[in-house]
N, C-alpha and C. Protein backbone atom coordinates (compact mmCIF):
# COMPACT_ATOMS: atom_id res chain seq x y z
N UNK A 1 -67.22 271.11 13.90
CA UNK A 1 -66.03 271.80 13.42
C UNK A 1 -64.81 271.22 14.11
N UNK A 2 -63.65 270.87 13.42
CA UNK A 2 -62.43 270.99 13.63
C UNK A 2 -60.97 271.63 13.67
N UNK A 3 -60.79 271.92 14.87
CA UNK A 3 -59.44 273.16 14.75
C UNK A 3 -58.77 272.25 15.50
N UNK A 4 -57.56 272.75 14.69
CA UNK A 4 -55.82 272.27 15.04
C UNK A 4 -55.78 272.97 16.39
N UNK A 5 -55.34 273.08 17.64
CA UNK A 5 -54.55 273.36 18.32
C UNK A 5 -52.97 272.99 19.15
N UNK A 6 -52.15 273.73 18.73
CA UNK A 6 -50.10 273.70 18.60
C UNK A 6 -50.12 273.58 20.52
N UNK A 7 -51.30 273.79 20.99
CA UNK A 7 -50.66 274.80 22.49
C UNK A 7 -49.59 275.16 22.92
N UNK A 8 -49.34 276.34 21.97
CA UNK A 8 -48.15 277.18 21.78
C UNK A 8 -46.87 276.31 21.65
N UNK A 9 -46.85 275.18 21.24
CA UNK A 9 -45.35 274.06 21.17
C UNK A 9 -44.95 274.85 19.36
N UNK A 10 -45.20 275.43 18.68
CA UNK A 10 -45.06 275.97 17.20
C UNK A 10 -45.10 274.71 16.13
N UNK A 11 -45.64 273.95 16.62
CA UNK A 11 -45.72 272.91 15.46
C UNK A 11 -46.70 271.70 15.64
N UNK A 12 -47.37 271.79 15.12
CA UNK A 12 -48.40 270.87 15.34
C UNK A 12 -48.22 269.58 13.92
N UNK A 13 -47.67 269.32 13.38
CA UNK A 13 -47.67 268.20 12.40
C UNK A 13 -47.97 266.94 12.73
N UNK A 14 -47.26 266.54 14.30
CA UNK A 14 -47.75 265.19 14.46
C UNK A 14 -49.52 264.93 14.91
N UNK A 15 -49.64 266.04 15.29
CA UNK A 15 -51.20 266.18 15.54
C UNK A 15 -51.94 265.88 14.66
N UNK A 16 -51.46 266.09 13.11
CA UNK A 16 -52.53 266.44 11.79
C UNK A 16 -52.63 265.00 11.74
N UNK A 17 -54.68 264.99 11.67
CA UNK A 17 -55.21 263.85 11.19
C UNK A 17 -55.13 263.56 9.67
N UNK A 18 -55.28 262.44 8.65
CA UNK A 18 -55.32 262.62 7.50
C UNK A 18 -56.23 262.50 6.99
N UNK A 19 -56.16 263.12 5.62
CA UNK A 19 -57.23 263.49 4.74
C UNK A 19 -58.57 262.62 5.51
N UNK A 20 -58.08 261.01 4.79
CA UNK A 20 -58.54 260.05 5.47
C UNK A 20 -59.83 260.32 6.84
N UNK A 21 -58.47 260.62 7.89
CA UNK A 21 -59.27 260.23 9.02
C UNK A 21 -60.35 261.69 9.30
N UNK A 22 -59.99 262.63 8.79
CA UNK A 22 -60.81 263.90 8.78
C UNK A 22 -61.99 263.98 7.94
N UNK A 23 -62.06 262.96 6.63
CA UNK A 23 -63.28 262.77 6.13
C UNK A 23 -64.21 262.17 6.95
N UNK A 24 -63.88 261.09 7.59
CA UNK A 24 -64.44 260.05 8.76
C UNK A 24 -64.98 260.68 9.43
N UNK A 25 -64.05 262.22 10.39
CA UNK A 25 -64.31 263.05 11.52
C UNK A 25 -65.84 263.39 11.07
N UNK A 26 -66.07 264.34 9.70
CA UNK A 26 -66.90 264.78 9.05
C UNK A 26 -68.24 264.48 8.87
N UNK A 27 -67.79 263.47 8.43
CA UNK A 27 -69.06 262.20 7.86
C UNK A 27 -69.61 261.35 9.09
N UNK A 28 -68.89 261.22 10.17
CA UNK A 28 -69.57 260.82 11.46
C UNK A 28 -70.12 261.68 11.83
N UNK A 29 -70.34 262.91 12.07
CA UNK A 29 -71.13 264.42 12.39
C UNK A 29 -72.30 264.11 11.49
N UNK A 30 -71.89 263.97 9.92
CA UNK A 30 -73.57 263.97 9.12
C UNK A 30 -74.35 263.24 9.48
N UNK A 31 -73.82 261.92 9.66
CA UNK A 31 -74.53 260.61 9.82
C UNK A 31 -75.03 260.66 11.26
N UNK A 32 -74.82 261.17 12.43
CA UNK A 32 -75.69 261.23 13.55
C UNK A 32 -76.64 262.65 13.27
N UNK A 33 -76.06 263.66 12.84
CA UNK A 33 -77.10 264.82 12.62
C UNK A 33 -77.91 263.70 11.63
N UNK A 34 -77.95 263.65 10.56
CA UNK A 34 -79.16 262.87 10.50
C UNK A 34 -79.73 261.84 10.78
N UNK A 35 -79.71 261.26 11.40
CA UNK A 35 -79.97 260.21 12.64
C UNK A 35 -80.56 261.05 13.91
N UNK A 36 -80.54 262.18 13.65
CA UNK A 36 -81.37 262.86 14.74
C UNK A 36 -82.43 264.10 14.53
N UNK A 37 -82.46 263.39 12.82
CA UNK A 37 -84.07 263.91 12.02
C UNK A 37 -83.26 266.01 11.60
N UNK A 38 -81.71 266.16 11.47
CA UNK A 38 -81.61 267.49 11.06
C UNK A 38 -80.77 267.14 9.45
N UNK A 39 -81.05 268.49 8.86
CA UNK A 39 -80.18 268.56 7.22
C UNK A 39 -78.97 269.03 7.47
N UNK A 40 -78.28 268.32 7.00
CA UNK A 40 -76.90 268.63 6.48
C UNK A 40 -76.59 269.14 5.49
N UNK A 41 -76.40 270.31 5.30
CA UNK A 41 -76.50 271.53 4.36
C UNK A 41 -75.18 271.33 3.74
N UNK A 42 -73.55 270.90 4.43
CA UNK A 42 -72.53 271.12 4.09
C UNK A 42 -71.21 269.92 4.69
N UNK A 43 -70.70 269.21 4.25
CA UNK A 43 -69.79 268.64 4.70
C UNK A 43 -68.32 268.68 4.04
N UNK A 44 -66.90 269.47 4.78
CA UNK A 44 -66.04 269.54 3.99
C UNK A 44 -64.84 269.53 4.90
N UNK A 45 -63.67 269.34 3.83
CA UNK A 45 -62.72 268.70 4.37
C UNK A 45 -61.14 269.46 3.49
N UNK A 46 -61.98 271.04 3.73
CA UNK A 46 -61.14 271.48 2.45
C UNK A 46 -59.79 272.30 3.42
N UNK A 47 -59.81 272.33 4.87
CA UNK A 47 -58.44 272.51 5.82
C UNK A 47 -57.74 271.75 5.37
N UNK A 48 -58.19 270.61 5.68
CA UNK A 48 -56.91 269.92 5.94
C UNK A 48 -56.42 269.65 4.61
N UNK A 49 -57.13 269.39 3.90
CA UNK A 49 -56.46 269.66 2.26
C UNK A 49 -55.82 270.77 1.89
N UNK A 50 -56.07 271.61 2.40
CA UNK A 50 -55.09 272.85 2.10
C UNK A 50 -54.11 272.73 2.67
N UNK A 51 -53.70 271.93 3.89
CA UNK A 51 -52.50 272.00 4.57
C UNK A 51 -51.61 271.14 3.54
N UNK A 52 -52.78 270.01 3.18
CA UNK A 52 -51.97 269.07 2.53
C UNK A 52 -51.13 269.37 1.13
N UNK A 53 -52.03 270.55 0.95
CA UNK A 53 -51.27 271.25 -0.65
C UNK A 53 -50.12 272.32 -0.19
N UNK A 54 -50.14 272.68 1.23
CA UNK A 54 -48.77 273.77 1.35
C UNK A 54 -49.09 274.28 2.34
N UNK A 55 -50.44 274.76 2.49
CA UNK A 55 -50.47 275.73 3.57
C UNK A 55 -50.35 276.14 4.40
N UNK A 56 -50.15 277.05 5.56
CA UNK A 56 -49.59 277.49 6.58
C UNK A 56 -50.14 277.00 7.44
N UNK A 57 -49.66 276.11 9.08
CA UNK A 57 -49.92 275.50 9.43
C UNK A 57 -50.18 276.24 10.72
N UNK A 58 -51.64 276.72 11.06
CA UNK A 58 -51.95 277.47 12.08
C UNK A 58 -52.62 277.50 13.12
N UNK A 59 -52.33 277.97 14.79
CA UNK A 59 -52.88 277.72 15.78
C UNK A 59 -54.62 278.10 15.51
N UNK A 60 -55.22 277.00 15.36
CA UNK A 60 -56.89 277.29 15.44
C UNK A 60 -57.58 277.00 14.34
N UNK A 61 -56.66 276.64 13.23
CA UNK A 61 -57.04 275.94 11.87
C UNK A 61 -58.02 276.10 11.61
N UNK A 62 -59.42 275.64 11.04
CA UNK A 62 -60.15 274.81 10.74
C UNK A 62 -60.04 273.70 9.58
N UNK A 63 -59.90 272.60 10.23
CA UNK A 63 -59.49 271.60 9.40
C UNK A 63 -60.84 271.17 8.47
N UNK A 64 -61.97 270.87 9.40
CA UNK A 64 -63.46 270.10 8.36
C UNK A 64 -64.11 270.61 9.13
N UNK A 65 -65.30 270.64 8.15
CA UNK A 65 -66.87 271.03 8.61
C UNK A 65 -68.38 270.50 8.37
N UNK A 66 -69.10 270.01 9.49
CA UNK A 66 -70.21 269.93 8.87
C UNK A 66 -71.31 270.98 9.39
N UNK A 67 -71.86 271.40 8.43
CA UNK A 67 -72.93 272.24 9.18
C UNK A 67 -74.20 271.46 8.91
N UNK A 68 -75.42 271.91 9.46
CA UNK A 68 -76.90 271.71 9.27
C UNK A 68 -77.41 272.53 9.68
N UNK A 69 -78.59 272.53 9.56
CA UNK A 69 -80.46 273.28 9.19
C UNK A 69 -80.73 272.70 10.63
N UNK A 70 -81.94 273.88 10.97
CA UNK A 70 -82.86 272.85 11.70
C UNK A 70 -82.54 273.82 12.94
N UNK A 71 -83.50 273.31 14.28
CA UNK A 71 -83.30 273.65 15.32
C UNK A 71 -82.27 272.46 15.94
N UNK A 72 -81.68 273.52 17.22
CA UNK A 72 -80.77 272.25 18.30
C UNK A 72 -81.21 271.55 18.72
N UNK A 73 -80.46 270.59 18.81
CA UNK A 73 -81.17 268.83 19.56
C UNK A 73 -81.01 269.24 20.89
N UNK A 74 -82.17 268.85 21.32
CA UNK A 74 -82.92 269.36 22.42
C UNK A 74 -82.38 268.83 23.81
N UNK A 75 -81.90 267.89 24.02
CA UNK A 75 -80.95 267.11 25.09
C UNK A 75 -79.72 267.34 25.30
N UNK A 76 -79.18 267.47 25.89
CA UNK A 76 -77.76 267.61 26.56
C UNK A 76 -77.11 266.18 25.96
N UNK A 77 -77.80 264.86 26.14
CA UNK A 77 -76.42 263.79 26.13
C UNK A 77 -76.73 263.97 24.67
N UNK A 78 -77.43 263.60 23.21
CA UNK A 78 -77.20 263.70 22.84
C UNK A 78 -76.80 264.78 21.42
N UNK A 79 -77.00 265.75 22.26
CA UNK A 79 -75.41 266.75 21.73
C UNK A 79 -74.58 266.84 21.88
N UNK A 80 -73.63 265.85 23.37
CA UNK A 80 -72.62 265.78 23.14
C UNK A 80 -72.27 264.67 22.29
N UNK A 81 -73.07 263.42 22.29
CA UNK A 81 -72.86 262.14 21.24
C UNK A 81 -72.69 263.38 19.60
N UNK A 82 -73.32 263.87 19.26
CA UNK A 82 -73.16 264.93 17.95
C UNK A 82 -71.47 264.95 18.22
N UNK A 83 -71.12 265.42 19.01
CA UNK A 83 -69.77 266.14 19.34
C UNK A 83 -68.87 265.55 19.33
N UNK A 84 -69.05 264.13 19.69
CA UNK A 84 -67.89 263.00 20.36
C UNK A 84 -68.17 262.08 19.10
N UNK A 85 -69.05 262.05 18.28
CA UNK A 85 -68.83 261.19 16.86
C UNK A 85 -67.73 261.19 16.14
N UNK A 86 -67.49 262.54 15.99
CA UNK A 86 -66.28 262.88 14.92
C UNK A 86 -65.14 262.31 15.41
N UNK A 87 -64.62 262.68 16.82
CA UNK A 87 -63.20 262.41 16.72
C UNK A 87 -63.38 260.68 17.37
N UNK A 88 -64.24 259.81 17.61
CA UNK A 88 -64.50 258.49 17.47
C UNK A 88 -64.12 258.06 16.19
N UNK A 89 -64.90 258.69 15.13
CA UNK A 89 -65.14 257.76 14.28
C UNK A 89 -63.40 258.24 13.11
N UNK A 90 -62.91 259.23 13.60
CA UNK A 90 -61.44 259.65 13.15
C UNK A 90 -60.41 258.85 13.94
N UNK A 91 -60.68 258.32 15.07
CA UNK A 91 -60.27 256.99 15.68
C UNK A 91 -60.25 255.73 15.15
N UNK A 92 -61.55 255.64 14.70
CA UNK A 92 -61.27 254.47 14.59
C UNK A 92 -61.00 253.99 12.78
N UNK A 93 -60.51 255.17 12.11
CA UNK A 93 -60.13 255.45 11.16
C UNK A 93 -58.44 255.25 10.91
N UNK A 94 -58.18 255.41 12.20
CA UNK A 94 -56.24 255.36 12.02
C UNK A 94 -55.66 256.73 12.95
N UNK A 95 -56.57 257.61 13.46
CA UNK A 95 -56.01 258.84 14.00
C UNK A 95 -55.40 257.98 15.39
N UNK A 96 -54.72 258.48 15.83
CA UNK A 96 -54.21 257.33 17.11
C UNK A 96 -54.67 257.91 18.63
N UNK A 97 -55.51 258.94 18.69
CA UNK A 97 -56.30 259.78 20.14
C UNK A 97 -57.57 259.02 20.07
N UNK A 98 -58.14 258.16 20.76
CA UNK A 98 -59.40 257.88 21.06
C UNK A 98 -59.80 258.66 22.05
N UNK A 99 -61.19 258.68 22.35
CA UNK A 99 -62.02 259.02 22.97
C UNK A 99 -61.49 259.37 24.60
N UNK A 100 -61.23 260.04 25.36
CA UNK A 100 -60.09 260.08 26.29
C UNK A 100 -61.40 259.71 27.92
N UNK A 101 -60.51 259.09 28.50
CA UNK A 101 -61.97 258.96 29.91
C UNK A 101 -61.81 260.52 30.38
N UNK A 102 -63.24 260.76 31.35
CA UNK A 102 -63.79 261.67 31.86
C UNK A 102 -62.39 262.43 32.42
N UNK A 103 -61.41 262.51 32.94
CA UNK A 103 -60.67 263.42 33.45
C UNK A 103 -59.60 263.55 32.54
N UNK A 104 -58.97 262.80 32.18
CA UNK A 104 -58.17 263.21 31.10
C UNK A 104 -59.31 264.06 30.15
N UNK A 105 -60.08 263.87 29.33
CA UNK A 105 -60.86 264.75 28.39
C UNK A 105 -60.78 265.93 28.81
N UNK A 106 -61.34 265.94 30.36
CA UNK A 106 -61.36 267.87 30.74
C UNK A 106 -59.93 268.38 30.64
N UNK A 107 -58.94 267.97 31.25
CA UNK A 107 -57.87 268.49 31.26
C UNK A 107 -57.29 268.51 29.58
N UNK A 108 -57.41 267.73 28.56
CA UNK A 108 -56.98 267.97 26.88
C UNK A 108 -57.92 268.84 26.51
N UNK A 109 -59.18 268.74 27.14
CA UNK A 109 -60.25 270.04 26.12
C UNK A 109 -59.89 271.40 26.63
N UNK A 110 -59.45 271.57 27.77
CA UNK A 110 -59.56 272.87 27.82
C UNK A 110 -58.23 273.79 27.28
N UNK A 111 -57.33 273.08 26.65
CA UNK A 111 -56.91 273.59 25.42
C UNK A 111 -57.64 273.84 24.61
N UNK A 112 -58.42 273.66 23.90
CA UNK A 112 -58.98 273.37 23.04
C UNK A 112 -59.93 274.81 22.40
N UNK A 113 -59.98 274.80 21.67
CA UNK A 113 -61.54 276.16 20.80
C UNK A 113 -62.05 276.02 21.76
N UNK A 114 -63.14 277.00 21.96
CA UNK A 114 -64.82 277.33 22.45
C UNK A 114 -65.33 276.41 21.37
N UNK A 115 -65.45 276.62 19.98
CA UNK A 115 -66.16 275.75 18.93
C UNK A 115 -65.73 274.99 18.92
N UNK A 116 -64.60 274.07 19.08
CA UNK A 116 -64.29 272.69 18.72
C UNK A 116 -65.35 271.85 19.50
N UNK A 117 -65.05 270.75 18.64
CA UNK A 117 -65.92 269.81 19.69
C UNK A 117 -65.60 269.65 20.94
N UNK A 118 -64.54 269.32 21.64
CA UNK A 118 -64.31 269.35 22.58
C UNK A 118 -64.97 270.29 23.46
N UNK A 119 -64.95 271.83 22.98
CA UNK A 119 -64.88 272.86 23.50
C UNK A 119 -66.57 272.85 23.99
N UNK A 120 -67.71 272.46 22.03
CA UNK A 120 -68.65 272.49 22.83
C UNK A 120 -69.16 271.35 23.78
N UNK A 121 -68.59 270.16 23.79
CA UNK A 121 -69.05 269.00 25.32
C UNK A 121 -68.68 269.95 26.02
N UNK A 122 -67.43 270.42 26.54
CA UNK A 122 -67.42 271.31 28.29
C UNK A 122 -68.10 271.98 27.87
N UNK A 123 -69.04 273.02 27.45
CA UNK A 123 -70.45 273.91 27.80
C UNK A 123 -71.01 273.05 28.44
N UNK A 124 -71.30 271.68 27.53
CA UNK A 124 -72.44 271.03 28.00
C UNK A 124 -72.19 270.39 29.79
N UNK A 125 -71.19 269.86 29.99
CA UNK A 125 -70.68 269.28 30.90
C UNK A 125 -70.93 270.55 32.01
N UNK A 126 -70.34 271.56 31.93
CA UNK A 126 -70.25 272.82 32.82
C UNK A 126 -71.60 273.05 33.34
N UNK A 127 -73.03 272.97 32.14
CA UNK A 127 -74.41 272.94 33.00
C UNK A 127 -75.06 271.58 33.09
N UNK A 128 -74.38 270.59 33.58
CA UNK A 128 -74.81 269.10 33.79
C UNK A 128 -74.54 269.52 35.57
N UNK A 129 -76.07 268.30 35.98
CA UNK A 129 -75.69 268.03 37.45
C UNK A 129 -74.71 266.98 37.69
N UNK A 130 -74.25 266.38 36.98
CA UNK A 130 -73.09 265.19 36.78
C UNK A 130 -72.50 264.96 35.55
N UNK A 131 -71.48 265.67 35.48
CA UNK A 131 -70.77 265.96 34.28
C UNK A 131 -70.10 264.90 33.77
N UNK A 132 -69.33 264.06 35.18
CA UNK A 132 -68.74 263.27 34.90
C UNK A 132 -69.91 261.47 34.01
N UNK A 133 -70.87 261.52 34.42
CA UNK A 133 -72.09 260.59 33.88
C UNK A 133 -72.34 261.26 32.50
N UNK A 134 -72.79 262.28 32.64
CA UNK A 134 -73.22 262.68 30.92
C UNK A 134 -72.20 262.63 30.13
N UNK A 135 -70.86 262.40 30.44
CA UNK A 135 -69.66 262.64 29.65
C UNK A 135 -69.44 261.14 29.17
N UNK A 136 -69.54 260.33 30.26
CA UNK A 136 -69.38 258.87 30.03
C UNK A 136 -70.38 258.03 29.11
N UNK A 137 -71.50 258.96 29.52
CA UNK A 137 -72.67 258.12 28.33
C UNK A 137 -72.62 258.40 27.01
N UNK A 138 -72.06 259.25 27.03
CA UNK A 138 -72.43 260.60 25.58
C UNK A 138 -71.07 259.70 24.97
N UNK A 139 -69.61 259.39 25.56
CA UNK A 139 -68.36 258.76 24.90
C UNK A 139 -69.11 257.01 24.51
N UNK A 140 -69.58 256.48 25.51
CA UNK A 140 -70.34 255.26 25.31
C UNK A 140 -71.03 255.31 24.00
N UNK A 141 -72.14 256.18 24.07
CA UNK A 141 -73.30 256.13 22.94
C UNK A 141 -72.36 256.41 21.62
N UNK A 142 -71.34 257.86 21.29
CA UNK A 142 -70.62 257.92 20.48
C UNK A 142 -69.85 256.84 19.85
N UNK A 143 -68.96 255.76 20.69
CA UNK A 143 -68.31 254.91 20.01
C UNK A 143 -69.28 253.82 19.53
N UNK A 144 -70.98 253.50 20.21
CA UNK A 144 -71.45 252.11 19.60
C UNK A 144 -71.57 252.65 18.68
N UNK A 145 -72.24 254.22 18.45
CA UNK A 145 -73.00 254.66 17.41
C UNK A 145 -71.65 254.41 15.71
N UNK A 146 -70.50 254.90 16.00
CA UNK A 146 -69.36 254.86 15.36
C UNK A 146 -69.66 253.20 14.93
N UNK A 147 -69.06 252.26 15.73
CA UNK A 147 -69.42 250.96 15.19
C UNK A 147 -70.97 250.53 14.64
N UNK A 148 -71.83 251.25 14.98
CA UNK A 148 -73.27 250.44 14.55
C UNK A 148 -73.04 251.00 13.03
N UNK A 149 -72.74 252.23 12.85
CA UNK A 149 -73.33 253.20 11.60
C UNK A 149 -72.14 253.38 10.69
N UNK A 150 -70.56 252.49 10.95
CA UNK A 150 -69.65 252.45 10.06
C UNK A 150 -69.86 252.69 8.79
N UNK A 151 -70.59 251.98 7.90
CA UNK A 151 -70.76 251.56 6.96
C UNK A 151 -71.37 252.65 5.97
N UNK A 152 -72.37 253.51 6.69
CA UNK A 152 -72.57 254.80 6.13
C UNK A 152 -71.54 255.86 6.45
N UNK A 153 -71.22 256.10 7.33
CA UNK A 153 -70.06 256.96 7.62
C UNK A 153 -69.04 256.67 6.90
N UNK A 154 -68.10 255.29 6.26
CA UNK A 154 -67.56 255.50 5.34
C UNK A 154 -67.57 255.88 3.75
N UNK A 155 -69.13 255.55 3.81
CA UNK A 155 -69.37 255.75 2.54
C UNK A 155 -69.52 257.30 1.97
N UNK A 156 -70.01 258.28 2.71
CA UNK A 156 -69.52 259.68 2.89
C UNK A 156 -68.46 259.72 2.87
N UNK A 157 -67.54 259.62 3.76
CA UNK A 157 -66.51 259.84 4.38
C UNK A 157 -65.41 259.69 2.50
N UNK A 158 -65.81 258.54 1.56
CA UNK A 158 -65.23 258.00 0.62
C UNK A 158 -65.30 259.12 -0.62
N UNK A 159 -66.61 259.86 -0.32
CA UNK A 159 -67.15 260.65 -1.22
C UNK A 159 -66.49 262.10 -1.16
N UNK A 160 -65.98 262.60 0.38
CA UNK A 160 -65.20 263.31 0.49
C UNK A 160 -63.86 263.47 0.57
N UNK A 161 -63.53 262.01 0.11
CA UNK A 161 -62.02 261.63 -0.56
C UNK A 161 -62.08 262.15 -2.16
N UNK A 162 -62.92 262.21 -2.80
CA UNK A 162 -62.76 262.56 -3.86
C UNK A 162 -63.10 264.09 -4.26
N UNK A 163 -63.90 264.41 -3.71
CA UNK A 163 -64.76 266.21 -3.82
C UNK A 163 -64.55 266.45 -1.87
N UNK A 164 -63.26 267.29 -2.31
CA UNK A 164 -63.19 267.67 -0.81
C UNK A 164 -64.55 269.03 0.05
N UNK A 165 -65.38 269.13 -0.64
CA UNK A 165 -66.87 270.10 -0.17
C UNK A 165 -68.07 269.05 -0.67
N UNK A 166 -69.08 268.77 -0.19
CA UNK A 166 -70.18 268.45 -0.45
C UNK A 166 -71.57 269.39 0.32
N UNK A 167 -72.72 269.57 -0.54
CA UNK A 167 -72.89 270.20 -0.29
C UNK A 167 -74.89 269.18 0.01
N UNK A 168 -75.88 269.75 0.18
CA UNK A 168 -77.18 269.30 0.96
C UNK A 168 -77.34 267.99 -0.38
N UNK A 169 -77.27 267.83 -1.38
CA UNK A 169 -77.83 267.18 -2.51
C UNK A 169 -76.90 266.29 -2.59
N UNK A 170 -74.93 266.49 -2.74
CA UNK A 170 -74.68 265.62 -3.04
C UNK A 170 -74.09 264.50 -1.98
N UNK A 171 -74.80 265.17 -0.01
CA UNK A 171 -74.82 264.33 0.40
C UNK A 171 -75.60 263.49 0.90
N UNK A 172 -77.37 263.75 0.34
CA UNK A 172 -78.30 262.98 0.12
C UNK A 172 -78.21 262.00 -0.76
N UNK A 173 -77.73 262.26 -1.95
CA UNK A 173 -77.13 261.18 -3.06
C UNK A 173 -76.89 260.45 -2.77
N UNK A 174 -75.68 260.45 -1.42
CA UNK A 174 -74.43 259.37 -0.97
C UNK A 174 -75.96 258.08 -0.02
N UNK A 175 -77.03 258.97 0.45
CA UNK A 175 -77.52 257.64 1.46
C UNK A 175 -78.89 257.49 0.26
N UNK A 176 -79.28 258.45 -0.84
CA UNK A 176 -80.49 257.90 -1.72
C UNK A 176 -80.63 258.68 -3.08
N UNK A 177 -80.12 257.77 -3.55
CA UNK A 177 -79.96 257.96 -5.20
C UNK A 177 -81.19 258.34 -5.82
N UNK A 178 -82.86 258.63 -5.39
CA UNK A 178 -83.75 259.00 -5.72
C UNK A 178 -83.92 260.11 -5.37
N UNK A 179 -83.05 260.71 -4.50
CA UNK A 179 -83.44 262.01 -3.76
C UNK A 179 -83.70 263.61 -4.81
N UNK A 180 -83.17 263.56 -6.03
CA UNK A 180 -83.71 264.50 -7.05
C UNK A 180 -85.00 264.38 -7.60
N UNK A 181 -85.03 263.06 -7.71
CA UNK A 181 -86.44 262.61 -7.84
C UNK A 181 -87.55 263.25 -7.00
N UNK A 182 -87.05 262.96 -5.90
CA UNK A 182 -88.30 263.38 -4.73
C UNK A 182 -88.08 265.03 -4.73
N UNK A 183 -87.00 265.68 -4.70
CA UNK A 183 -87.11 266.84 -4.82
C UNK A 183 -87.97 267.83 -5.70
N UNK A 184 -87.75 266.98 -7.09
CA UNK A 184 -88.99 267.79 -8.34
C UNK A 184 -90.18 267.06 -8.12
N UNK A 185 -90.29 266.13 -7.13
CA UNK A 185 -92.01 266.06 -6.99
C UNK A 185 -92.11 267.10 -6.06
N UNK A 186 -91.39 267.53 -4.96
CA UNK A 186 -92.03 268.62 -4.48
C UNK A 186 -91.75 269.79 -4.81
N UNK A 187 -91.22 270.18 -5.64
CA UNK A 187 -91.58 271.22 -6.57
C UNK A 187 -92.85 271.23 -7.09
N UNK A 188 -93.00 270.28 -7.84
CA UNK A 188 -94.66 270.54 -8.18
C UNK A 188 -95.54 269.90 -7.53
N UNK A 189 -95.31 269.94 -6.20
CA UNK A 189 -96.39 270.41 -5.17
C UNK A 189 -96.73 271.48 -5.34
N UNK A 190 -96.03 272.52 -5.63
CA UNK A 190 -95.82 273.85 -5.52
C UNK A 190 -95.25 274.52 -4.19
N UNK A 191 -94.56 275.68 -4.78
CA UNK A 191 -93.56 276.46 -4.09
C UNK A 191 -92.44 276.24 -3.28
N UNK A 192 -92.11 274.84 -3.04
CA UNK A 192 -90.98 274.07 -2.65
C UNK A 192 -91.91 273.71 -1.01
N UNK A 193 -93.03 273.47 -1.06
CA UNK A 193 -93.24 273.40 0.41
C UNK A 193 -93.78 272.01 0.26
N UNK A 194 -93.83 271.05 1.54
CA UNK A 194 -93.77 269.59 1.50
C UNK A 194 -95.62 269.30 1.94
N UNK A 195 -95.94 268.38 1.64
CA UNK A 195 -97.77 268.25 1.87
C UNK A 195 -97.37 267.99 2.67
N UNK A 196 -96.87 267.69 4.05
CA UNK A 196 -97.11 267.97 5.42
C UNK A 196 -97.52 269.06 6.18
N UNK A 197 -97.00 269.98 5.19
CA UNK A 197 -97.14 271.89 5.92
C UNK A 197 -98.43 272.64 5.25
N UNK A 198 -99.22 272.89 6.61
CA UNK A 198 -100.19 273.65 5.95
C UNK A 198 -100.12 274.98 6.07
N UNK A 199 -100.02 275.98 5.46
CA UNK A 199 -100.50 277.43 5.29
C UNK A 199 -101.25 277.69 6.43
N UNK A 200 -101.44 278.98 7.14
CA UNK A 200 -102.58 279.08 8.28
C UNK A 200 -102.69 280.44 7.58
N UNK A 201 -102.80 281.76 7.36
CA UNK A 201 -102.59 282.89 7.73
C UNK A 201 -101.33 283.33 7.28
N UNK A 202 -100.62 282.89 6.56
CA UNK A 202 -99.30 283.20 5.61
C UNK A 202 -98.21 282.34 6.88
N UNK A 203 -98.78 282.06 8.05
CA UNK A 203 -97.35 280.82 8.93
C UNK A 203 -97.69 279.66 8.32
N UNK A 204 -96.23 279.32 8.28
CA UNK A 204 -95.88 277.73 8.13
C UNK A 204 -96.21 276.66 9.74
N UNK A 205 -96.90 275.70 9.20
CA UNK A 205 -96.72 275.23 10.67
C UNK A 205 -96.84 273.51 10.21
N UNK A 206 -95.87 272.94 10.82
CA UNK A 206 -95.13 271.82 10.38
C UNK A 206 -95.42 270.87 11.32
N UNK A 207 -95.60 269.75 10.82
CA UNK A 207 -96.27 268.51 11.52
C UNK A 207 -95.63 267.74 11.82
């Protein structure tokens, strides 16, 4: 998630990323959530489009969103790499804030949301035995990952230039054009459940 914060200056305009670089923000979130085996249920970019059509320009916004399925990734560094994708890959899009080193970051995040990204790296940082190392690896891993995985990240990112919401299907589409396909074969598997999962006793238990 992305929120605007003014810190109380009443105007945040030069802050606002564009359409552009907020699809990027977005679509770098999908593309490591899945890269780390979770669904992306939702990717949208319909804040900052609303600002862009008129709207009131407010402390805590939410500009874009991606959500997903699934349980939390189980590691500390990379959930903050999850965290530090977006505003990388909105970097290296044209937003002009890169990735900030370890002390500057703490001192700009703690403006910042509890939910923003920012907000959630300091959780993570706050129960690290070396905050300042997990912070540095997690900005490291974030920007190769940004350069290794460009190429899909824009290609989302392009898709939410045009349909500012996407939703689990039409952003499977964007990385596999067979993916309806595979969906009505497992339908008639029956009951929407995948031949990996066997029934025990009415639990699901997944392999």
């Amino acid at each position: 998630m992305s929120n605007l914060t003014t810190n109380g200056e009443g105007s945040a305009s030069a802050a606002l990323p564009s359409r552009w670089q907020m699809a990027a923000h977005e679509a770098a979130h999908a593309v490591y959530a899945r890269s780390r085996s979770r669904i992306v249920t939702c990717v949208s970019v319909e804040g900052i489009v609303a600002i862009e059509n008129g709207a009131e320009i407010r402390d805590g916004v939410v500009l874009g969103v991606c959500s997903r399925s699934g349980s939390e990734i189980p590691d500390a560094l990379p959930r903050c790499v999850l965290s530090l994708v977006g505003p990388a890959a909105a970097h290296r899009a044209g937003y002009p804030k890169p990735l900030l080193p370890y002390g500057e970051f703490v001192t700009a995040a703690k403006a910042r949301y509890p939910e923003s990204d920012e907000g959630k790296v300091m959780r993570e940082l706050g129960a690290a035995d070396d905050p300042e190392v997990l912070y540095e690896a997690a900005r490291a891993k974030a920007e190769a990952f940004v350069q290794e995985r460009w190429s899909e990240i824009t290609r989302l990112a392009e898709r939410l230039m045009e349909s500012e919401s996407l939703d689990e299907e039409a952003i499977e589409l964007v990385f596999d054009p067979t993916w309806p396909e595979f969906q009505r074969w497992l339908d008639e598997v029956g009951d929407d459940r995948c031949p990996w999962v066997l029934l025990e006793g009415g639990d699901e238990e997944v392999f």
